[in-house]
N, C-alpha and C. Protein backbone atom coordinates (compact mmCIF):
# COMPACT_ATOMS: atom_id res chain seq x y z
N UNK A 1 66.21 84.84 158.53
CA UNK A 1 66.05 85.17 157.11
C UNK A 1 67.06 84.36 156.30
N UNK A 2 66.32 83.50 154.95
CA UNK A 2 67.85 82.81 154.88
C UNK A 2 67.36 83.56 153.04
N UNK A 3 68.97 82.54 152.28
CA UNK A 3 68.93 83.47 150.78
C UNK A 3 67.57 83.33 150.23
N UNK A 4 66.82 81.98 150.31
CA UNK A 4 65.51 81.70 149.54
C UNK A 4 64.34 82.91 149.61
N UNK A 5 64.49 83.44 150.65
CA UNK A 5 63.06 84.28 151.01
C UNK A 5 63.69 86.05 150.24
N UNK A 6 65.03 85.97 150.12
CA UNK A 6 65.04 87.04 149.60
C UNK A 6 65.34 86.72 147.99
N UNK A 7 65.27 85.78 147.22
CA UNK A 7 65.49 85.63 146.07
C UNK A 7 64.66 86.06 145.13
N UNK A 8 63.37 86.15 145.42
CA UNK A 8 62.63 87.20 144.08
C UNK A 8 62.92 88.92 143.98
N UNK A 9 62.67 89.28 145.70
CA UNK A 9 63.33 90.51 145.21
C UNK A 9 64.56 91.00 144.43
N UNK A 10 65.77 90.13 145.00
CA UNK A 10 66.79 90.01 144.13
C UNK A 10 66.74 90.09 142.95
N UNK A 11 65.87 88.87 142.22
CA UNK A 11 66.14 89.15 140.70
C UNK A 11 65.62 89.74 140.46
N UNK A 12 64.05 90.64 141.11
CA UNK A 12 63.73 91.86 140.09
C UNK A 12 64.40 93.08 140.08
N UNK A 13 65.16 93.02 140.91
CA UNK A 13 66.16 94.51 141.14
C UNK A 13 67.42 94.21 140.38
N UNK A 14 68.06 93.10 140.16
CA UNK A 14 69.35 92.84 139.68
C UNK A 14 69.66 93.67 138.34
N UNK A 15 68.15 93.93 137.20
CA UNK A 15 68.49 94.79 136.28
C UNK A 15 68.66 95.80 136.53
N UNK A 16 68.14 96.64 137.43
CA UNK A 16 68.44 97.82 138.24
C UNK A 16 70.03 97.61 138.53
N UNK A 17 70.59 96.81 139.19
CA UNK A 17 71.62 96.66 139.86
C UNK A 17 73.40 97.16 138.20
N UNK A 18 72.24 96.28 137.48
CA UNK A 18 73.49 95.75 136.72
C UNK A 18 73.51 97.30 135.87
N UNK A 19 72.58 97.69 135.46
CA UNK A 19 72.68 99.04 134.66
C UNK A 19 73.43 100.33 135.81
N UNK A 20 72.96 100.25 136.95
CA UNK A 20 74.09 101.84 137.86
C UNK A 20 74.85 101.44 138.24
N UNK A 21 75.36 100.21 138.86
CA UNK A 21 76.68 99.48 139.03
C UNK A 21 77.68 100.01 137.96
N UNK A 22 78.66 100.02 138.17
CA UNK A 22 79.92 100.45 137.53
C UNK A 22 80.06 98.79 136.99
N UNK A 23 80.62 98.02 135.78
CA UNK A 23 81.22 96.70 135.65
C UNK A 23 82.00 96.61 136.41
N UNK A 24 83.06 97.66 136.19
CA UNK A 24 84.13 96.85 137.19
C UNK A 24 83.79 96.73 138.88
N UNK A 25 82.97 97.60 139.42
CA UNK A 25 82.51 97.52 140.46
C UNK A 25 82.51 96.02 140.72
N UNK A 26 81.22 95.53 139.59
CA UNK A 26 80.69 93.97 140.28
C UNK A 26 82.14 93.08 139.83
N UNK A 27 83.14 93.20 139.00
CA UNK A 27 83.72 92.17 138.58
C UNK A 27 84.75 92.65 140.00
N UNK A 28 84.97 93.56 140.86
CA UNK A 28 86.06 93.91 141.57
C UNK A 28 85.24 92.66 142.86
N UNK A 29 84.06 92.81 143.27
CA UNK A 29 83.27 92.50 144.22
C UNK A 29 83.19 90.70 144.29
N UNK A 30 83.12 90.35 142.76
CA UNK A 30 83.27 89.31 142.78
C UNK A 30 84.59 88.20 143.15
N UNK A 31 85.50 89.23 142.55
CA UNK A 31 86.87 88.55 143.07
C UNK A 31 87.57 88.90 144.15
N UNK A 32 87.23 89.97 144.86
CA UNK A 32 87.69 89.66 145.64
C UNK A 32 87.01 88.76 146.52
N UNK A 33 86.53 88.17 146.77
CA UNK A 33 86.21 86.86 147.42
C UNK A 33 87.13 86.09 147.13
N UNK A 34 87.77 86.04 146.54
CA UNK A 34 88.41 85.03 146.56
C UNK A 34 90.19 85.46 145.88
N UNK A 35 90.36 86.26 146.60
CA UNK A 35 91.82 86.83 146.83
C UNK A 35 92.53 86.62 145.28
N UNK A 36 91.89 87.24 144.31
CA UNK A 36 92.40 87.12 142.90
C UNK A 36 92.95 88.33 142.48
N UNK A 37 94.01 88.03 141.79
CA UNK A 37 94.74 89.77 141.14
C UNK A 37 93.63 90.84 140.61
N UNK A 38 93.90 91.80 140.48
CA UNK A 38 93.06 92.65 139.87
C UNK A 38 92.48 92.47 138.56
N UNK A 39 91.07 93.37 138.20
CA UNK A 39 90.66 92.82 137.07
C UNK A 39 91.84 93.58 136.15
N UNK A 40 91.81 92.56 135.16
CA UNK A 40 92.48 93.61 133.67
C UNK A 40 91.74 94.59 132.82
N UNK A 41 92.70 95.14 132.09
CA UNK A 41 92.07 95.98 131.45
C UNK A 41 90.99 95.66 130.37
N UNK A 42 91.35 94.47 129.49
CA UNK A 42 90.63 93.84 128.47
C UNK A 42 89.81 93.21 129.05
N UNK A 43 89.44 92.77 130.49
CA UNK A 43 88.27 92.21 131.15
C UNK A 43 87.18 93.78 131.54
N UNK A 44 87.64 94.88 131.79
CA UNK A 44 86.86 95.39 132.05
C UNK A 44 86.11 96.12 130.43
N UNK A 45 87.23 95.96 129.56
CA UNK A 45 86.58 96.51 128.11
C UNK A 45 85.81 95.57 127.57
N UNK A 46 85.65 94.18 127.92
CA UNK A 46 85.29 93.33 127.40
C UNK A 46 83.46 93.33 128.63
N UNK A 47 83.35 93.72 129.63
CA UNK A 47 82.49 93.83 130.47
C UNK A 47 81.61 94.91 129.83
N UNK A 48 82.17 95.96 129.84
CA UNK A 48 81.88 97.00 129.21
C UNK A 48 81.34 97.15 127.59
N UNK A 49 81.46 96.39 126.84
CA UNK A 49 80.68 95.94 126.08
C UNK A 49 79.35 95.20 126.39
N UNK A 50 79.17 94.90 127.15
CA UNK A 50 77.85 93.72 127.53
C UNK A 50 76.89 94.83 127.30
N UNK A 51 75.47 94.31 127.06
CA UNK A 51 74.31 95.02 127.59
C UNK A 51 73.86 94.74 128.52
N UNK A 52 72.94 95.68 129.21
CA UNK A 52 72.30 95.57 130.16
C UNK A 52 71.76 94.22 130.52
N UNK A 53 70.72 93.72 129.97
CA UNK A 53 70.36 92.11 129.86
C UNK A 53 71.18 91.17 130.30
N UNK A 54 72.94 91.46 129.37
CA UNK A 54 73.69 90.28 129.27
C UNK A 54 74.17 90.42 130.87
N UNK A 55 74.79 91.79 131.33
CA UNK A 55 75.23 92.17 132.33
C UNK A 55 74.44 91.23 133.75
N UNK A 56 73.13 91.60 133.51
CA UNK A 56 72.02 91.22 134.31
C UNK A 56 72.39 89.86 134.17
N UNK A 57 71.95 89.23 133.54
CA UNK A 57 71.87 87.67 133.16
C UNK A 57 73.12 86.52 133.99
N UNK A 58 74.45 87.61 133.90
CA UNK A 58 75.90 86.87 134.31
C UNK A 58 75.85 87.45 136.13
N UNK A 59 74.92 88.52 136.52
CA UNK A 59 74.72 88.48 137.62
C UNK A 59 74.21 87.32 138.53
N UNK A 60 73.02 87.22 137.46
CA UNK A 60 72.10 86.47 138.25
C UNK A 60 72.63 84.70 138.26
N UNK A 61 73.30 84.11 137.28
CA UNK A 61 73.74 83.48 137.20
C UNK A 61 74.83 82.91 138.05
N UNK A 62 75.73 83.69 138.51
CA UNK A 62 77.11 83.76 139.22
C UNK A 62 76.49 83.64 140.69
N UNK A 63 75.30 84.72 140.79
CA UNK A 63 74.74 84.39 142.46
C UNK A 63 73.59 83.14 142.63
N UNK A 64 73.56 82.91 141.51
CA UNK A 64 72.56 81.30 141.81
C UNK A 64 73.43 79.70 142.07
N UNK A 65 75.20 80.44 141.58
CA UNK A 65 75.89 79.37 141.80
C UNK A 65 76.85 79.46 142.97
N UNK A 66 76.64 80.31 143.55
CA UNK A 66 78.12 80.91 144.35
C UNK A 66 77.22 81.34 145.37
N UNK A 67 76.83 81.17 146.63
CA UNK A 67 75.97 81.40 148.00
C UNK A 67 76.97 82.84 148.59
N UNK A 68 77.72 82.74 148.56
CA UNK A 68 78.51 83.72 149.54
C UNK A 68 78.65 84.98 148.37
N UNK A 69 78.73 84.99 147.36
CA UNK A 69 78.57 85.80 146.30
C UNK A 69 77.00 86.51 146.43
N UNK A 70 76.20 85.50 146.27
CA UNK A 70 74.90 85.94 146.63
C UNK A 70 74.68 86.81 147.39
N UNK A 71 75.07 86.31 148.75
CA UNK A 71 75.03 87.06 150.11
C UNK A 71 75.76 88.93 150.44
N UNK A 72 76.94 88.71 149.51
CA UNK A 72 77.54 89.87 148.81
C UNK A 72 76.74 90.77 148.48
N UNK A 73 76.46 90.69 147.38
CA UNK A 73 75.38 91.47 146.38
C UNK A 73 74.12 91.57 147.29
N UNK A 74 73.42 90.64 147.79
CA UNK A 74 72.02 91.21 148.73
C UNK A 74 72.67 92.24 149.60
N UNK A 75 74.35 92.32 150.66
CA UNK A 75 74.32 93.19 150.88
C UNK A 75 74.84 94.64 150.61
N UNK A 76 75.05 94.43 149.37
CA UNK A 76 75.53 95.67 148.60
C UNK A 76 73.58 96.23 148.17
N UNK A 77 72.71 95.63 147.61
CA UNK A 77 71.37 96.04 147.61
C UNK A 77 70.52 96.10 148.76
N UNK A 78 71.26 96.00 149.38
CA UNK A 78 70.46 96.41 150.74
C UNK A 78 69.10 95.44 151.17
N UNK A 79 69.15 94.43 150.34
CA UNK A 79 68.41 93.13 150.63
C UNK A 79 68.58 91.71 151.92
N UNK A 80 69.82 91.93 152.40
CA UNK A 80 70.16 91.53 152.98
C UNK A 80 71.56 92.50 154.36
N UNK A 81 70.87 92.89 155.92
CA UNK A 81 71.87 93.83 156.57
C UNK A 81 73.04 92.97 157.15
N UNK A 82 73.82 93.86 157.67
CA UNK A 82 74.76 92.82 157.88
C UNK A 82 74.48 92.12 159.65
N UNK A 83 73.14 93.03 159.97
CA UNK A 83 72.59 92.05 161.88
C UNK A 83 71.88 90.75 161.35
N UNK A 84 71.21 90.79 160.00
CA UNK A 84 70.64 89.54 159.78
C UNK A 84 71.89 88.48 159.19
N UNK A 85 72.90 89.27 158.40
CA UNK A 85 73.85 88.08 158.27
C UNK A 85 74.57 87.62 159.76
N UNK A 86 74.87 88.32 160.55
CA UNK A 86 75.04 87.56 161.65
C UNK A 86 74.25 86.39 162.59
N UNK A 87 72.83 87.05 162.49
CA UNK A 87 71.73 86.05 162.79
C UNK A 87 71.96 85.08 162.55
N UNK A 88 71.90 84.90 160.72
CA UNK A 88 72.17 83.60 160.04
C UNK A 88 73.21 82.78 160.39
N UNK A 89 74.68 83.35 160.66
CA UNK A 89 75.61 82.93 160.93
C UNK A 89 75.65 82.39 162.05
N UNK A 90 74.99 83.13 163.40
CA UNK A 90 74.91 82.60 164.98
C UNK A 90 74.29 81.62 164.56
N UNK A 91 72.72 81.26 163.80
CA UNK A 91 72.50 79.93 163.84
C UNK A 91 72.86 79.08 163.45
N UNK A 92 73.93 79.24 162.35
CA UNK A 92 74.87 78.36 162.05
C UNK A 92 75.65 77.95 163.06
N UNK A 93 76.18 78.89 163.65
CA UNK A 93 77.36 78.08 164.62
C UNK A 93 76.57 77.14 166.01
N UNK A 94 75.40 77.86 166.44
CA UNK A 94 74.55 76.81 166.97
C UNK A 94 74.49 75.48 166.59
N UNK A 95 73.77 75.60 165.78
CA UNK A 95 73.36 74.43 165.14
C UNK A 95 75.23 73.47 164.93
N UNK A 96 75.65 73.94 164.20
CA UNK A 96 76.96 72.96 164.45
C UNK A 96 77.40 72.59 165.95
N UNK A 97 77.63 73.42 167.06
CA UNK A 97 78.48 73.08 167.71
C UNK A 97 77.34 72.16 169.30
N UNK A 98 76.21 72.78 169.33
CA UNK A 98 74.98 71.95 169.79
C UNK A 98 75.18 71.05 169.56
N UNK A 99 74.80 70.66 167.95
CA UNK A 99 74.25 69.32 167.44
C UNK A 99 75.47 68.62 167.58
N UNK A 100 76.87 68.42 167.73
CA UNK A 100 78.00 67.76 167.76
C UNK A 100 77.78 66.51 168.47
N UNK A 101 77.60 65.25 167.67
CA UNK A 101 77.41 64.60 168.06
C UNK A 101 78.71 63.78 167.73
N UNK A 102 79.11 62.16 168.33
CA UNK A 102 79.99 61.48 168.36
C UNK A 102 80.55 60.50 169.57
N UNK A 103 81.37 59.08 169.32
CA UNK A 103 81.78 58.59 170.06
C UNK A 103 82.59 59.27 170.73
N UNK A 104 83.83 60.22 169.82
CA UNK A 104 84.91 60.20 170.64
C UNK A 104 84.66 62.18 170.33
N UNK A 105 83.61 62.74 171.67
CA UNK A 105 83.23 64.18 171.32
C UNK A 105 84.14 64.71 171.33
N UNK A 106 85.33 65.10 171.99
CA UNK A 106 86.24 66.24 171.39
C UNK A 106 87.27 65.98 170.26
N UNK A 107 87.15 64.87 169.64
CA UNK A 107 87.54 65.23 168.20
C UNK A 107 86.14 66.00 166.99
N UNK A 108 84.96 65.93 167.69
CA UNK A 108 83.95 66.43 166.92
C UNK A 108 83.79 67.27 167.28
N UNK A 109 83.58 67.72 168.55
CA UNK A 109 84.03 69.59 168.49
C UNK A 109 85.21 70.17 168.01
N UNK A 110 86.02 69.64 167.80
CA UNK A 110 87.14 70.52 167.54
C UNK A 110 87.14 70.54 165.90
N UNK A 111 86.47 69.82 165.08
CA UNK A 111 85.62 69.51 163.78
C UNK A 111 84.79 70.94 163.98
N UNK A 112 83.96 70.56 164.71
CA UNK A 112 83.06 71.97 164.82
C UNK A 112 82.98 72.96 165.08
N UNK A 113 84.70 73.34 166.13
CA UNK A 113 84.61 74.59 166.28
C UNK A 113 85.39 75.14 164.92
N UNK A 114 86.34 74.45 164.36
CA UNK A 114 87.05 74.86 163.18
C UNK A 114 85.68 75.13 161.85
N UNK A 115 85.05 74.31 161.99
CA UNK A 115 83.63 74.64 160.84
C UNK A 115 83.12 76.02 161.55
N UNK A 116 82.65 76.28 162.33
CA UNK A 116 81.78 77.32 163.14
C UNK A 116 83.25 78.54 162.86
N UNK A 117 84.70 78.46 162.95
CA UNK A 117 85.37 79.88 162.26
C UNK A 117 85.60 79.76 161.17
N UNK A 118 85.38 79.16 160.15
CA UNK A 118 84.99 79.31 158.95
C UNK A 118 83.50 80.13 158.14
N UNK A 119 82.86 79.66 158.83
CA UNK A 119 81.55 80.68 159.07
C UNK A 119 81.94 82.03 159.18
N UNK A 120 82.42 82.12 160.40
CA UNK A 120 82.97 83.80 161.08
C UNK A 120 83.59 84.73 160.18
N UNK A 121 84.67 83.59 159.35
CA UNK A 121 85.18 84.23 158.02
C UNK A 121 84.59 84.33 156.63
N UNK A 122 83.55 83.33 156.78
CA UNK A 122 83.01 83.95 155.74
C UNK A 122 81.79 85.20 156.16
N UNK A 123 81.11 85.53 157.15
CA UNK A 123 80.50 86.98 157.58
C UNK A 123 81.41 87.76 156.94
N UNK A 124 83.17 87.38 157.90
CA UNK A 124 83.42 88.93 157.58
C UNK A 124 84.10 89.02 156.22
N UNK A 125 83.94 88.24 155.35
CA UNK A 125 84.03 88.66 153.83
C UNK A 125 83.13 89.42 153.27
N UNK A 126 81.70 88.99 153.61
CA UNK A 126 80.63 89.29 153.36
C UNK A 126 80.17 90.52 153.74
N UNK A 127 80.44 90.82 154.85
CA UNK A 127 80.42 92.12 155.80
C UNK A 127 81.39 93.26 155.87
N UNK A 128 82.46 92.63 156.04
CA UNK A 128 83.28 93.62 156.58
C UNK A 128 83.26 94.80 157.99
N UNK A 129 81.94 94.02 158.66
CA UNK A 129 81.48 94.24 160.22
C UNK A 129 82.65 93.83 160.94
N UNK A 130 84.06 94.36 161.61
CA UNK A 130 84.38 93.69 162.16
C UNK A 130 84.05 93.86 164.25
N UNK A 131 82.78 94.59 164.03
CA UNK A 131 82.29 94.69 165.59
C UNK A 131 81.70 93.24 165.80
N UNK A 132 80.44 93.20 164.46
CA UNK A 132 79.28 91.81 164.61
C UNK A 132 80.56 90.56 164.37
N UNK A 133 81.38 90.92 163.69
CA UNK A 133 82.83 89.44 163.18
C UNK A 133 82.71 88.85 164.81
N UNK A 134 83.59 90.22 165.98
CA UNK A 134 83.90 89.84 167.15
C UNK A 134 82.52 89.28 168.06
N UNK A 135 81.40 90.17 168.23
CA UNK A 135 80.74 89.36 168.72
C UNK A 135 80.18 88.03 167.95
N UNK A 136 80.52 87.37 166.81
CA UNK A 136 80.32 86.08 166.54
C UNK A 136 81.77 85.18 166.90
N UNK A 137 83.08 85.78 167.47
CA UNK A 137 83.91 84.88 168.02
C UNK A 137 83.42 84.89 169.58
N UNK A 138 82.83 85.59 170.06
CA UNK A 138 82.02 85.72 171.48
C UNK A 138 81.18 84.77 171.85
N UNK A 139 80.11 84.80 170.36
CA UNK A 139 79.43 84.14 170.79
C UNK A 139 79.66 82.69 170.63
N UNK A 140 80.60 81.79 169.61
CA UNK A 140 81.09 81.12 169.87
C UNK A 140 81.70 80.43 171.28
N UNK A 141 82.63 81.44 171.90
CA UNK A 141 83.07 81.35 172.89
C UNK A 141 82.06 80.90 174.27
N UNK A 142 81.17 81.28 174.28
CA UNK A 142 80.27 81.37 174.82
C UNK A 142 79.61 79.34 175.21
N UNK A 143 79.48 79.48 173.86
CA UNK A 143 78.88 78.47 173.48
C UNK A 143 79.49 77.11 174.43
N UNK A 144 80.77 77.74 174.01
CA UNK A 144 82.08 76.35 174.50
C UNK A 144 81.84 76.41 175.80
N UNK A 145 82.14 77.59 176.59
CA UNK A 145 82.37 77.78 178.32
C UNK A 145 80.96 77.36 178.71
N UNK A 146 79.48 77.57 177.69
CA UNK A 146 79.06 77.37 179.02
C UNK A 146 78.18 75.85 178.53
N UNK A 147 79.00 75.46 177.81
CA UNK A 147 78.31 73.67 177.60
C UNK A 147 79.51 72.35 177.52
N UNK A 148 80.87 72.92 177.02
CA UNK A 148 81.84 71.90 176.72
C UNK A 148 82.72 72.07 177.67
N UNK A 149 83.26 72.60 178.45
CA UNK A 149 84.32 72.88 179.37
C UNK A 149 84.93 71.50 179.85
N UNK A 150 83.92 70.59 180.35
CA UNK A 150 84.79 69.06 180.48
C UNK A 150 85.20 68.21 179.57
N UNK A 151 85.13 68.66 178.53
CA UNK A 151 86.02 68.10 177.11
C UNK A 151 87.33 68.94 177.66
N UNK A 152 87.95 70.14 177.99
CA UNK A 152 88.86 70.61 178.32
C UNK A 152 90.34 69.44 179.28
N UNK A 153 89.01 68.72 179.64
CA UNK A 153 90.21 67.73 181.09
C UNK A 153 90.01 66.58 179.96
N UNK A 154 89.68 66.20 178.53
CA UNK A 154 90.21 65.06 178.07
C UNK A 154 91.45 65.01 177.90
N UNK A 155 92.34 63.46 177.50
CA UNK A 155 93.25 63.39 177.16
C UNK A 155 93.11 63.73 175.84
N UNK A 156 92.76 63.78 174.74
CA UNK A 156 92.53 64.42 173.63
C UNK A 156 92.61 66.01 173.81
N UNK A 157 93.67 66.67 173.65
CA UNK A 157 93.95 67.78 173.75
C UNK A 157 93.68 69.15 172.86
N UNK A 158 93.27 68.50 171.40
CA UNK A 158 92.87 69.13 170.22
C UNK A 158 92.20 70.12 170.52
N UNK A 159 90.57 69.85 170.90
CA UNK A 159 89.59 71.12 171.56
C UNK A 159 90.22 72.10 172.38
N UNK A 160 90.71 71.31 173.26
CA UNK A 160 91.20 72.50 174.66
C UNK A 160 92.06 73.70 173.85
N UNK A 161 92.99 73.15 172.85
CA UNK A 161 93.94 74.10 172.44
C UNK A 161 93.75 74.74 171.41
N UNK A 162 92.52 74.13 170.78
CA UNK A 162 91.34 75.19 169.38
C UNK A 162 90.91 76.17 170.48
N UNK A 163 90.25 75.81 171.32
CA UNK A 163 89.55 76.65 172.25
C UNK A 163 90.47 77.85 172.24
N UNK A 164 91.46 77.49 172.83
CA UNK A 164 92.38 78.68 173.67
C UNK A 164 93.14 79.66 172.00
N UNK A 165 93.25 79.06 171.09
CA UNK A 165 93.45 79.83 170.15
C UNK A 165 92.45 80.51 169.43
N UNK A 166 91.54 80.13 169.16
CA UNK A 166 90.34 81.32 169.21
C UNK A 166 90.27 82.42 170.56
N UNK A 167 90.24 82.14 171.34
CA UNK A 167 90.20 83.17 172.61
C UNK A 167 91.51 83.88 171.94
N UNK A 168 92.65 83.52 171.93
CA UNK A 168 93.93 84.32 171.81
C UNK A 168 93.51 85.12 170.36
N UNK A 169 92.83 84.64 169.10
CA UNK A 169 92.33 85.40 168.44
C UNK A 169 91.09 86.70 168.46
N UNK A 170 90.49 86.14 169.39
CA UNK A 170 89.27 87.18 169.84
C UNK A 170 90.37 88.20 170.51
N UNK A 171 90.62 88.03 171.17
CA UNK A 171 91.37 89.20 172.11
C UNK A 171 92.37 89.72 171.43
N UNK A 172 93.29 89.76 170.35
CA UNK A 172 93.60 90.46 169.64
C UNK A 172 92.81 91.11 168.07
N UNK A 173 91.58 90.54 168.00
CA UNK A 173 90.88 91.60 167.16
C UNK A 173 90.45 92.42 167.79
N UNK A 174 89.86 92.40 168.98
CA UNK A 174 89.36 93.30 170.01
C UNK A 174 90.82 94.89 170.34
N UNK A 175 91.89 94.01 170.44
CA UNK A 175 92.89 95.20 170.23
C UNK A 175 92.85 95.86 169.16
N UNK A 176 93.15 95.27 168.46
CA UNK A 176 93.44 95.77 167.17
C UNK A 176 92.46 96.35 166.13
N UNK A 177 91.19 96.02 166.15
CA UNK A 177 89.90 96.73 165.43
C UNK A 177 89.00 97.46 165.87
N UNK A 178 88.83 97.60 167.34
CA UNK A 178 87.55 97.85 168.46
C UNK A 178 88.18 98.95 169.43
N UNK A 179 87.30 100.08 169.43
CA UNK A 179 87.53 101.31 169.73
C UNK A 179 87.85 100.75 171.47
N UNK A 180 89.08 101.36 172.19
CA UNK A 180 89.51 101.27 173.91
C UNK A 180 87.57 100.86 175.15
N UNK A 181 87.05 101.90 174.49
CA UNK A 181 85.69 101.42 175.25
C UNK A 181 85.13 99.97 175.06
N UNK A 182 85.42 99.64 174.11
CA UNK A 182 84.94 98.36 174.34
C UNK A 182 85.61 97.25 174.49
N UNK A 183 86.99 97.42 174.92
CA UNK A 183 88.10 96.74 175.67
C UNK A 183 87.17 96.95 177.27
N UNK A 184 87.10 98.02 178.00
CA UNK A 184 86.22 97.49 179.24
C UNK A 184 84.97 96.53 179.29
N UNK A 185 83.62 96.26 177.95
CA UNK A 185 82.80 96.06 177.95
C UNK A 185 83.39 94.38 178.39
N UNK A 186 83.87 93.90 177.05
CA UNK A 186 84.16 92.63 177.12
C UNK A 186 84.99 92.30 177.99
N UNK A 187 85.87 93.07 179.51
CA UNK A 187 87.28 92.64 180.21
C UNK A 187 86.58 90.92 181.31
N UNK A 188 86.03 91.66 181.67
CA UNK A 188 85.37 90.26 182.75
C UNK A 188 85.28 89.81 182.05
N UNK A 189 83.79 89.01 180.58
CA UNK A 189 84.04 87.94 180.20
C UNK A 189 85.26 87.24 179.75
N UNK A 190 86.22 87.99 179.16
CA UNK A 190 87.59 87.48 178.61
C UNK A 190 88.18 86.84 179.88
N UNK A 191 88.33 88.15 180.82
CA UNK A 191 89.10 87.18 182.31
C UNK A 191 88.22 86.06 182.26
N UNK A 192 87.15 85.29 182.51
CA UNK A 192 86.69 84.58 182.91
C UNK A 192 86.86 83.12 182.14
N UNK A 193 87.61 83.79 180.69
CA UNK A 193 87.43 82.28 180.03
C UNK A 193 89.04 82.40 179.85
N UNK A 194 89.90 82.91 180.52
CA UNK A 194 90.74 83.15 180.46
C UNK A 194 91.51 82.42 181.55
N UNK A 195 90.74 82.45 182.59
CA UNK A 195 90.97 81.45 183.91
C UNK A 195 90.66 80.66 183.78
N UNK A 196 89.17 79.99 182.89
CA UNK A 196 88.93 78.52 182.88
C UNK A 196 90.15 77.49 182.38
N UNK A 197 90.44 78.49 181.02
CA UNK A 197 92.14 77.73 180.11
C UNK A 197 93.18 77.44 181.48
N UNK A 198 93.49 78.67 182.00
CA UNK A 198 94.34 78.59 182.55
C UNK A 198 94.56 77.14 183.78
N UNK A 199 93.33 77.31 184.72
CA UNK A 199 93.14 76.56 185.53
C UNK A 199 93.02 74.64 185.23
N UNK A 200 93.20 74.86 183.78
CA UNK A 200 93.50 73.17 183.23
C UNK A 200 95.47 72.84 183.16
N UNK A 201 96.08 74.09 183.26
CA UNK A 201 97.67 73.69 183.78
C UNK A 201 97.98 72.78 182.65
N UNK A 202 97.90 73.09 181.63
CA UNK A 202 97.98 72.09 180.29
C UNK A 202 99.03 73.17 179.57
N UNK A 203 99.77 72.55 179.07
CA UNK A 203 100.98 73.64 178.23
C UNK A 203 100.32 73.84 177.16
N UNK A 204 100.46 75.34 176.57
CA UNK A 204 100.21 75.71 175.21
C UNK A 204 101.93 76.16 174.52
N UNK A 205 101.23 75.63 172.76
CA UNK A 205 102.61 76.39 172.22
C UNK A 205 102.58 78.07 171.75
N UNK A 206 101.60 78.65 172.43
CA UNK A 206 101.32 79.54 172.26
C UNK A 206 101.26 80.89 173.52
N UNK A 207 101.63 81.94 173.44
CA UNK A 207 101.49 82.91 175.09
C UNK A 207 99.94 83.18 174.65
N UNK A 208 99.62 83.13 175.82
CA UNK A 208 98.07 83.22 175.92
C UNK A 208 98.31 84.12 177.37
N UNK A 209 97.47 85.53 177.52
CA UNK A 209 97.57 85.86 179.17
C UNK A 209 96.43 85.64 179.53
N UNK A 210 96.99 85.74 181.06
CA UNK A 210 96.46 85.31 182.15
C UNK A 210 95.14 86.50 182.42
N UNK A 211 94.86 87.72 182.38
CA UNK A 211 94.20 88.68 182.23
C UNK A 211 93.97 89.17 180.70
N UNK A 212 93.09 90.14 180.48
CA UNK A 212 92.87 90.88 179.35
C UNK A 212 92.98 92.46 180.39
N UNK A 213 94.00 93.00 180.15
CA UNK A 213 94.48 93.75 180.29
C UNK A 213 93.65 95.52 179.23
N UNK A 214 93.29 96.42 180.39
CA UNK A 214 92.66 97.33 179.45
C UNK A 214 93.36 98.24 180.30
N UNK A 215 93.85 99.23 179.12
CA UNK A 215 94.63 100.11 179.17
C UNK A 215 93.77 101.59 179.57
């Protein structure tokens, strides 16, 4: 499902949207995307004047220019869930890290895996899923172990050590956001890409363990 196929419903609901929406709601929604101070007071009195129409109008406008804004609002209207924004997103990171083409490939994966967690972060702006966030650093992961692994033994070291810092990131969102049960679900795959790093005997500047340890 991508934004095009849901764009008419969108705008016929957006007047709906813009009249039970709170203003500051959408002006809070909008910025935070993009890590801005709070709205002011004279921005929300000044919102709060608009009519309905105008309200509508600066909606529709703002999400015809801003994609990830868009994506926002479809899933605040329930036009867009957050399994299909992951969809979208897995085929994004497909499609990048597949298609990686180049003379010298692990400087272009490591191009691509840094594009493909940029993606991840923008889901979880969008979402705030941070179960579907982790299984899209999974499935990433995935991607790498079971197609790039001999980029790992280049002398170009870049990939190998993107690699291993995403893993060191997956495994501490998994602590830190994801209920103890699903520390067992994921333990084998983690060991497993956990030994591949390891078994390249390449120094990191980083502690990375040797197990994923479930308590």
């Amino acid at each position: 499902m991508n934004s095009k196929s849901i764009l008419p419903s969108f705008t016929g609901i957006a007047s709906n949207y813009a009249t039970n929406i709170t203003s500051a709601r959408f002006a809070g929604l909008y910025l935070s995307l993009y890590l801005m101070p709070t709205v002011s007071t004279g921005f929300k009195k000044a919102v709060k004047q608009l009519s309905d129409k105008e309200k509508e109008a600066i909606i529709l406008k703002a999400a015809r220019r801003d994609g990830e804004l868009y994506d926002l609002l479809a899933i605040e209207l329930g036009e867009l869930t957050p399994e299909e924004a992951y969809d979208q997103t897995a085929e994004k990171i497909h499609e990048l890290m597949i298609g990686t083409t180049g003379r010298y490939l692990g400087r272009a994966l490591t191009k691509s895996l840094r594009k493909s967690a940029k993606e991840i972060a923008r889901f979880k702006r969008v979402t705030k899923d941070v179960k579907l966030e982790t299984d899209l650093h999974l499935y990433l992961l995935r991607l790498i172990f079971d197609n790039f692994t001999g980029q790992f033994d280049s002398y170009y070291k870049a990939f190998y050590t993107a690699t291993a810092r995403l893993l060191q990131r997956t495994i501490q969102l998994i602590r830190k956001n994801l209920h103890e049960d699903y520390h067992l679900e994921y333990k084998d795959e983690l060991d497993s890409f956990l030994e591949q790093i390891h078994s390249r005997n390449k120094p990191l500047s980083f502690d990375l363990p040797w197990e994923f340890e479930v308590e």
